[in-house]
N, C-alpha and C. Protein backbone atom coordinates (compact mmCIF):
# COMPACT_ATOMS: atom_id res chain seq x y z
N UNK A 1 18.68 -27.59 107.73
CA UNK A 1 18.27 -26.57 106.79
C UNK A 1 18.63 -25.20 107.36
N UNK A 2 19.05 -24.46 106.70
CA UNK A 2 19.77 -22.82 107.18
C UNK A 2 18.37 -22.19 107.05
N UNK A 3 18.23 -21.50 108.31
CA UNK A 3 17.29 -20.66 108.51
C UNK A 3 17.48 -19.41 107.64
N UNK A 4 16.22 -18.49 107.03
CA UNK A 4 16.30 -17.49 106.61
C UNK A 4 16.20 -16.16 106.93
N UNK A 5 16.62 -15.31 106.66
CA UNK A 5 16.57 -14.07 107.12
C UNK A 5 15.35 -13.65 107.02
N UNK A 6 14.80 -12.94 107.63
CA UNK A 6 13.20 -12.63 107.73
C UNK A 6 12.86 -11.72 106.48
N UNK A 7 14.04 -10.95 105.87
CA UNK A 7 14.25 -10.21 104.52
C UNK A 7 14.02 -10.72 103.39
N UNK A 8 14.78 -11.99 103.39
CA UNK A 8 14.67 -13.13 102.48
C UNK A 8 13.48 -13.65 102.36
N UNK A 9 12.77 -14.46 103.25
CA UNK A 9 11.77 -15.18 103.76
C UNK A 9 10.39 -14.60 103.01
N UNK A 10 9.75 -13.21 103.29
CA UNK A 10 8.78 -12.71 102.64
C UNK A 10 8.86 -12.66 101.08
N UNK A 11 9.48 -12.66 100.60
CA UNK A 11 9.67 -12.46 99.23
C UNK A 11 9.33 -14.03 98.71
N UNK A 12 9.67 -14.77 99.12
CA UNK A 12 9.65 -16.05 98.91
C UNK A 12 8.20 -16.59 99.23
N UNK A 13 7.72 -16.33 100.39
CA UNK A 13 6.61 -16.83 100.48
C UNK A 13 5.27 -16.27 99.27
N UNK A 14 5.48 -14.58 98.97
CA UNK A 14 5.05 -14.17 98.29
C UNK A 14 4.89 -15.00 96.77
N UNK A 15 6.46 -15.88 96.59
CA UNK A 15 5.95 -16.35 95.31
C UNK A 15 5.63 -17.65 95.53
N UNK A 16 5.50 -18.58 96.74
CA UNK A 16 4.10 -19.53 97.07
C UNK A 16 3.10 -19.42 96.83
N UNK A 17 2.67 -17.34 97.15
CA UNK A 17 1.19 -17.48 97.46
C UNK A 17 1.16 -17.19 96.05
N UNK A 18 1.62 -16.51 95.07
CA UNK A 18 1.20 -16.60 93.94
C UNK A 18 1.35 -17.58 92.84
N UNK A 19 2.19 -18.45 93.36
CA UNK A 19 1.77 -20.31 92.61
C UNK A 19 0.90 -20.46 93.56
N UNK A 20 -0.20 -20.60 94.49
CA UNK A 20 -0.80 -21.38 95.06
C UNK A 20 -1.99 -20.53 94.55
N UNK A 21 -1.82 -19.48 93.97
CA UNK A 21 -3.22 -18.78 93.77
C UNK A 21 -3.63 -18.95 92.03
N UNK A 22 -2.22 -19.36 91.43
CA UNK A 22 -2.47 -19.87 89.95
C UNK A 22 -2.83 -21.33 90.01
N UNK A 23 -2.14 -22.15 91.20
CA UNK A 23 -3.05 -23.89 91.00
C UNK A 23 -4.05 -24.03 91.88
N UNK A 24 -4.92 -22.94 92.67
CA UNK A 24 -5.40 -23.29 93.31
C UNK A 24 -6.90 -22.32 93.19
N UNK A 25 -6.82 -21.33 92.56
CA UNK A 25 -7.53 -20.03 92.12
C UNK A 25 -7.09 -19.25 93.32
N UNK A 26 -7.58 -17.78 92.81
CA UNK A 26 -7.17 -16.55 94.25
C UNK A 26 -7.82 -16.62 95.33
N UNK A 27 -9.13 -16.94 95.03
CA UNK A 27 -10.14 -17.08 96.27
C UNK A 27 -10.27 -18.42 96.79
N UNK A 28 -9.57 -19.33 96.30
CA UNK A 28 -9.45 -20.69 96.68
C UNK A 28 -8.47 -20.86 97.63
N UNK A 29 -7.61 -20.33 97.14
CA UNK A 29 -5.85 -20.52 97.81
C UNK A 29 -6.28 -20.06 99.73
N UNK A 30 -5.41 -20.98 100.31
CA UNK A 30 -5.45 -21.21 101.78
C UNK A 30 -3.45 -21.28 102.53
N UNK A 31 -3.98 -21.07 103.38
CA UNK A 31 -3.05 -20.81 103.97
C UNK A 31 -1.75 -22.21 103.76
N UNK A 32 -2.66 -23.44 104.31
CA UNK A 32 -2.07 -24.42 104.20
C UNK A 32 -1.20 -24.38 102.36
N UNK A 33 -2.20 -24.33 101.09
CA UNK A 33 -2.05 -24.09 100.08
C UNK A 33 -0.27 -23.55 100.22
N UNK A 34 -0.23 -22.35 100.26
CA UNK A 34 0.65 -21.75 100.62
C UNK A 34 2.01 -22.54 100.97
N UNK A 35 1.90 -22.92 102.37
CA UNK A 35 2.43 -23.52 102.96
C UNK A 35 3.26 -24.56 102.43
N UNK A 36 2.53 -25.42 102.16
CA UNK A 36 2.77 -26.62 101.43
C UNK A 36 3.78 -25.90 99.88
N UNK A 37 3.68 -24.84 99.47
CA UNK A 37 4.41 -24.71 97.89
C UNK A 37 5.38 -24.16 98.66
N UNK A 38 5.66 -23.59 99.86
CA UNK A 38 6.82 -23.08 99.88
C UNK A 38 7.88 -24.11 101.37
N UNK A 39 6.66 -24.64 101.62
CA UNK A 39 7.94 -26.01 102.31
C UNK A 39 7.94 -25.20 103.81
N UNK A 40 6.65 -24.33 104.45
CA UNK A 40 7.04 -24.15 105.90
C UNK A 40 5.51 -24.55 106.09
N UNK A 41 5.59 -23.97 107.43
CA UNK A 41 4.21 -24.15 107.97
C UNK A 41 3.49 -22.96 108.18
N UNK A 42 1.91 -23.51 108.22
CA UNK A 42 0.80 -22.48 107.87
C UNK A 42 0.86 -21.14 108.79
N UNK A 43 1.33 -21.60 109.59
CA UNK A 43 1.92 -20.51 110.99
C UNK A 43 2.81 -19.12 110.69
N UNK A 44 3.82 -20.06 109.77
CA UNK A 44 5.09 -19.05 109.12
C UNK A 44 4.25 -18.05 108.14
N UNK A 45 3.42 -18.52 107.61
CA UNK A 45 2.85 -17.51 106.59
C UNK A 45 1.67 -17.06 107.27
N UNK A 46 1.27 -17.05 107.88
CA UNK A 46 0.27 -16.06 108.47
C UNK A 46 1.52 -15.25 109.73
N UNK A 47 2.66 -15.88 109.84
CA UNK A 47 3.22 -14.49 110.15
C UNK A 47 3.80 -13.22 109.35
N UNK A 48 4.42 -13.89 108.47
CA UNK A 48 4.78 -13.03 107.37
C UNK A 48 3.59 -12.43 106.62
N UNK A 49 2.63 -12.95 106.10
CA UNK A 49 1.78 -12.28 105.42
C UNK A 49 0.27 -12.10 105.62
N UNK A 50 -0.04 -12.21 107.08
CA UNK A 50 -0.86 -11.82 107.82
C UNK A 50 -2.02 -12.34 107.50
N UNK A 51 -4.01 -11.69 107.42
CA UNK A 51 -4.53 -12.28 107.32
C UNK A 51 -5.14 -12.28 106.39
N UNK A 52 -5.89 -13.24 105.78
CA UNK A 52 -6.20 -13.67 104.31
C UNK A 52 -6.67 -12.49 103.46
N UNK A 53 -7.39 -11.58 104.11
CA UNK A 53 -7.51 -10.29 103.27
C UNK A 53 -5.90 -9.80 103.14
N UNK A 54 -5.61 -9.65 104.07
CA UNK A 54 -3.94 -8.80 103.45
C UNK A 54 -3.02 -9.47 102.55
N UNK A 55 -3.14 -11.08 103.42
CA UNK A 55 -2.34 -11.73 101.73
C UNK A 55 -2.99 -12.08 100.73
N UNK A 56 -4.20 -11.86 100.38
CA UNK A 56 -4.93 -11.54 99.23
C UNK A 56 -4.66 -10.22 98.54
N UNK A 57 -4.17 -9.54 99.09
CA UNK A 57 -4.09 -7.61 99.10
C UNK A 57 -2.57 -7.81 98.22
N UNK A 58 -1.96 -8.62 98.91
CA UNK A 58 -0.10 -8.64 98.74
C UNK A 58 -0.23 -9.31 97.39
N UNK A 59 -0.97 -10.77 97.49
CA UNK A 59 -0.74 -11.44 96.11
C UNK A 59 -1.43 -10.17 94.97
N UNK A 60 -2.96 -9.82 94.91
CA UNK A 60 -3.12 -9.32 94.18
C UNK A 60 -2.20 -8.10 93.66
N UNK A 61 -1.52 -7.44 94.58
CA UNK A 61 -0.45 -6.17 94.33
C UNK A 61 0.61 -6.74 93.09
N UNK A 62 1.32 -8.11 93.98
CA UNK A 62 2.22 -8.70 93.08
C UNK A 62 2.06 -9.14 91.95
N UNK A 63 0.23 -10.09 91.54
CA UNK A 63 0.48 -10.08 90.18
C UNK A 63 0.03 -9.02 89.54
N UNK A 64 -0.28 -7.94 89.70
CA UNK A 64 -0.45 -6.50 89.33
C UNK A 64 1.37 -6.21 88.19
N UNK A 65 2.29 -6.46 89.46
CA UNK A 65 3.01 -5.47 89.18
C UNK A 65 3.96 -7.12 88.21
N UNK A 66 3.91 -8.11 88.30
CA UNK A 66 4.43 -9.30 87.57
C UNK A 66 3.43 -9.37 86.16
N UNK A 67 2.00 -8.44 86.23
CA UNK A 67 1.58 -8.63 84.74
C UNK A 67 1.08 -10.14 84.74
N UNK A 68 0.30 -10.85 86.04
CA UNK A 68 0.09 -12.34 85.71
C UNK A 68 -1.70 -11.79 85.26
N UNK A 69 -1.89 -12.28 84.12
CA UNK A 69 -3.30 -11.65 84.15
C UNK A 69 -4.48 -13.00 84.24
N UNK A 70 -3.71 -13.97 84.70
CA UNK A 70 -4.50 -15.11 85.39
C UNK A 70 -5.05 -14.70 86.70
N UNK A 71 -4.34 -14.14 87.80
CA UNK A 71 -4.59 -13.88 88.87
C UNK A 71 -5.95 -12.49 89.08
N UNK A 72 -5.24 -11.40 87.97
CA UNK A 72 -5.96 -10.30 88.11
C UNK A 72 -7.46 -10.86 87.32
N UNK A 73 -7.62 -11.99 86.40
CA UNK A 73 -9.00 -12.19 85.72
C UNK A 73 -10.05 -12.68 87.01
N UNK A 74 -9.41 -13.46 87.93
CA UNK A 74 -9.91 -13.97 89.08
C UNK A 74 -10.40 -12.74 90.10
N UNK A 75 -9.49 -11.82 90.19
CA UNK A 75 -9.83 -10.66 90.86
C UNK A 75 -10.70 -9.52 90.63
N UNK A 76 -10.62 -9.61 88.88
CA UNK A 76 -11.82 -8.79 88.08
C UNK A 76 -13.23 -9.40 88.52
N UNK A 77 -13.33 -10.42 88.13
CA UNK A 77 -14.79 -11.47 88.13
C UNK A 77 -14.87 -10.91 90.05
N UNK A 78 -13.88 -11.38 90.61
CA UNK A 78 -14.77 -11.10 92.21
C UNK A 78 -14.97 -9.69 92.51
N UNK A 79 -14.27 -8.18 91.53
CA UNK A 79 -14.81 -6.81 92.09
C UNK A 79 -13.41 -6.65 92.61
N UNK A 80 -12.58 -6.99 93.16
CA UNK A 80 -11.54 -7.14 93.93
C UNK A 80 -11.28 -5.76 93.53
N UNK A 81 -10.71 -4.79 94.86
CA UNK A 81 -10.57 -3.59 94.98
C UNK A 81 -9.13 -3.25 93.97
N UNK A 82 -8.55 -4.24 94.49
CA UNK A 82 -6.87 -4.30 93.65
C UNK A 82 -6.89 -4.34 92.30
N UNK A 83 -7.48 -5.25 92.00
CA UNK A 83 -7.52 -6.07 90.47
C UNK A 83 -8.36 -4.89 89.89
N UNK A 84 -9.15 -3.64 90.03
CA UNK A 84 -9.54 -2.85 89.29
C UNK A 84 -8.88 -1.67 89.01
N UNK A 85 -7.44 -1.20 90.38
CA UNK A 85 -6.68 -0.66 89.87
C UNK A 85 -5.38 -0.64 89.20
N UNK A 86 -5.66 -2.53 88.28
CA UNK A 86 -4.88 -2.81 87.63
C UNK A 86 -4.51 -1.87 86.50
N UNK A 87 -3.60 -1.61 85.74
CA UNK A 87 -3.65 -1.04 84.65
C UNK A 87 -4.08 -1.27 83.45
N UNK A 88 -4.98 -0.74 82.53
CA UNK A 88 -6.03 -0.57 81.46
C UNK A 88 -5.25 -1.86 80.71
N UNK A 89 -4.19 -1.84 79.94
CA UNK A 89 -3.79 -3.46 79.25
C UNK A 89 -3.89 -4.25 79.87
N UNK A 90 -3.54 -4.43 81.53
CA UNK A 90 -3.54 -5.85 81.99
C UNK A 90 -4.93 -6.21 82.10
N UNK A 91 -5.43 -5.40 82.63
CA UNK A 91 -7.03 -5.29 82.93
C UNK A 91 -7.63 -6.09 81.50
N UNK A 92 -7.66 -5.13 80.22
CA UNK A 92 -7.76 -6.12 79.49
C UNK A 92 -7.50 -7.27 78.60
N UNK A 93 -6.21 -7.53 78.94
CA UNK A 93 -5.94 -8.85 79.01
C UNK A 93 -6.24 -10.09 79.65
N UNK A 94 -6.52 -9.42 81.51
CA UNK A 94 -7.43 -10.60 82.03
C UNK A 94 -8.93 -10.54 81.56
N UNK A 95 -9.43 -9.74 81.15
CA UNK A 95 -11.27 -9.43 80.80
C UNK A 95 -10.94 -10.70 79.58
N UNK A 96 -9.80 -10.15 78.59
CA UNK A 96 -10.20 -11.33 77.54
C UNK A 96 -10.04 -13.01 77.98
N UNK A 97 -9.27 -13.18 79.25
CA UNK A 97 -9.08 -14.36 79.86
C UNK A 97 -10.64 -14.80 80.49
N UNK A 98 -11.44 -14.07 80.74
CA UNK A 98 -12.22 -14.10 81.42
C UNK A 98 -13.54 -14.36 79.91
N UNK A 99 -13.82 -13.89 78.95
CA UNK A 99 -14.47 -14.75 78.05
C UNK A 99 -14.08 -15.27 76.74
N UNK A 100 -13.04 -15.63 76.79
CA UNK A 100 -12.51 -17.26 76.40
C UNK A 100 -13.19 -18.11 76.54
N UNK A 101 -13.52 -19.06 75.68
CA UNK A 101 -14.04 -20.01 75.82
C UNK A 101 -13.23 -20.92 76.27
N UNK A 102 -14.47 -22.18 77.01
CA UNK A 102 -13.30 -22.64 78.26
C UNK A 102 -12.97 -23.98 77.40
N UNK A 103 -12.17 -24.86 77.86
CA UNK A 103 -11.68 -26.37 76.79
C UNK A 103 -12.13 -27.26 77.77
């Protein structure tokens, strides 16, 4: 397997942690989580994206700026510092995700 450029590499893991934080919830998602969606080890991503507050910090930034308002509804409900300086539509788009009735 061709190793990646360390340039390359973060970007990628970034979109692990944010599939691992849509199948796994935001405050659920673990390192291993991670790991496992992007095919390295738990090691590699706590180098690249440090510790669970910061890659909590990174995912929440990213689905901020990707508009996932699954991630930011998860971040609303916990207070999450990020997820409140989402912007006013996404914001309420996850609020309406958030009382939906559930199936």
């Amino acid at each position: 397997m061709k190793r990646l450029h360390p340039t390359d590499r973060k970007p990628l893991l970034v979109d692990a942690a944010l599939n691992a934080a849509l199948a796994h919830g935001y405050r659920r998602m673990t390192r291993d989580h991670i790991a496992a969606h992007a095919s390295v080890s738990p090691g590699l991503v706590s180098l690249y994206l440090g510790t669970m507050v910061k890659l909590r910090r990174t995912v929440m930034r990213e689905a901020i700026k990707r508009g996932c308002a699954e991630i930011v509804a998860e971040g609303l409900a916990e207070r999450d510092p990020q997820a409140l300086k989402a912007p006013d539509d996404l914001k309420d788009k996850a609020a309406r995700l958030l009382t939906a009735p559930s199936r």
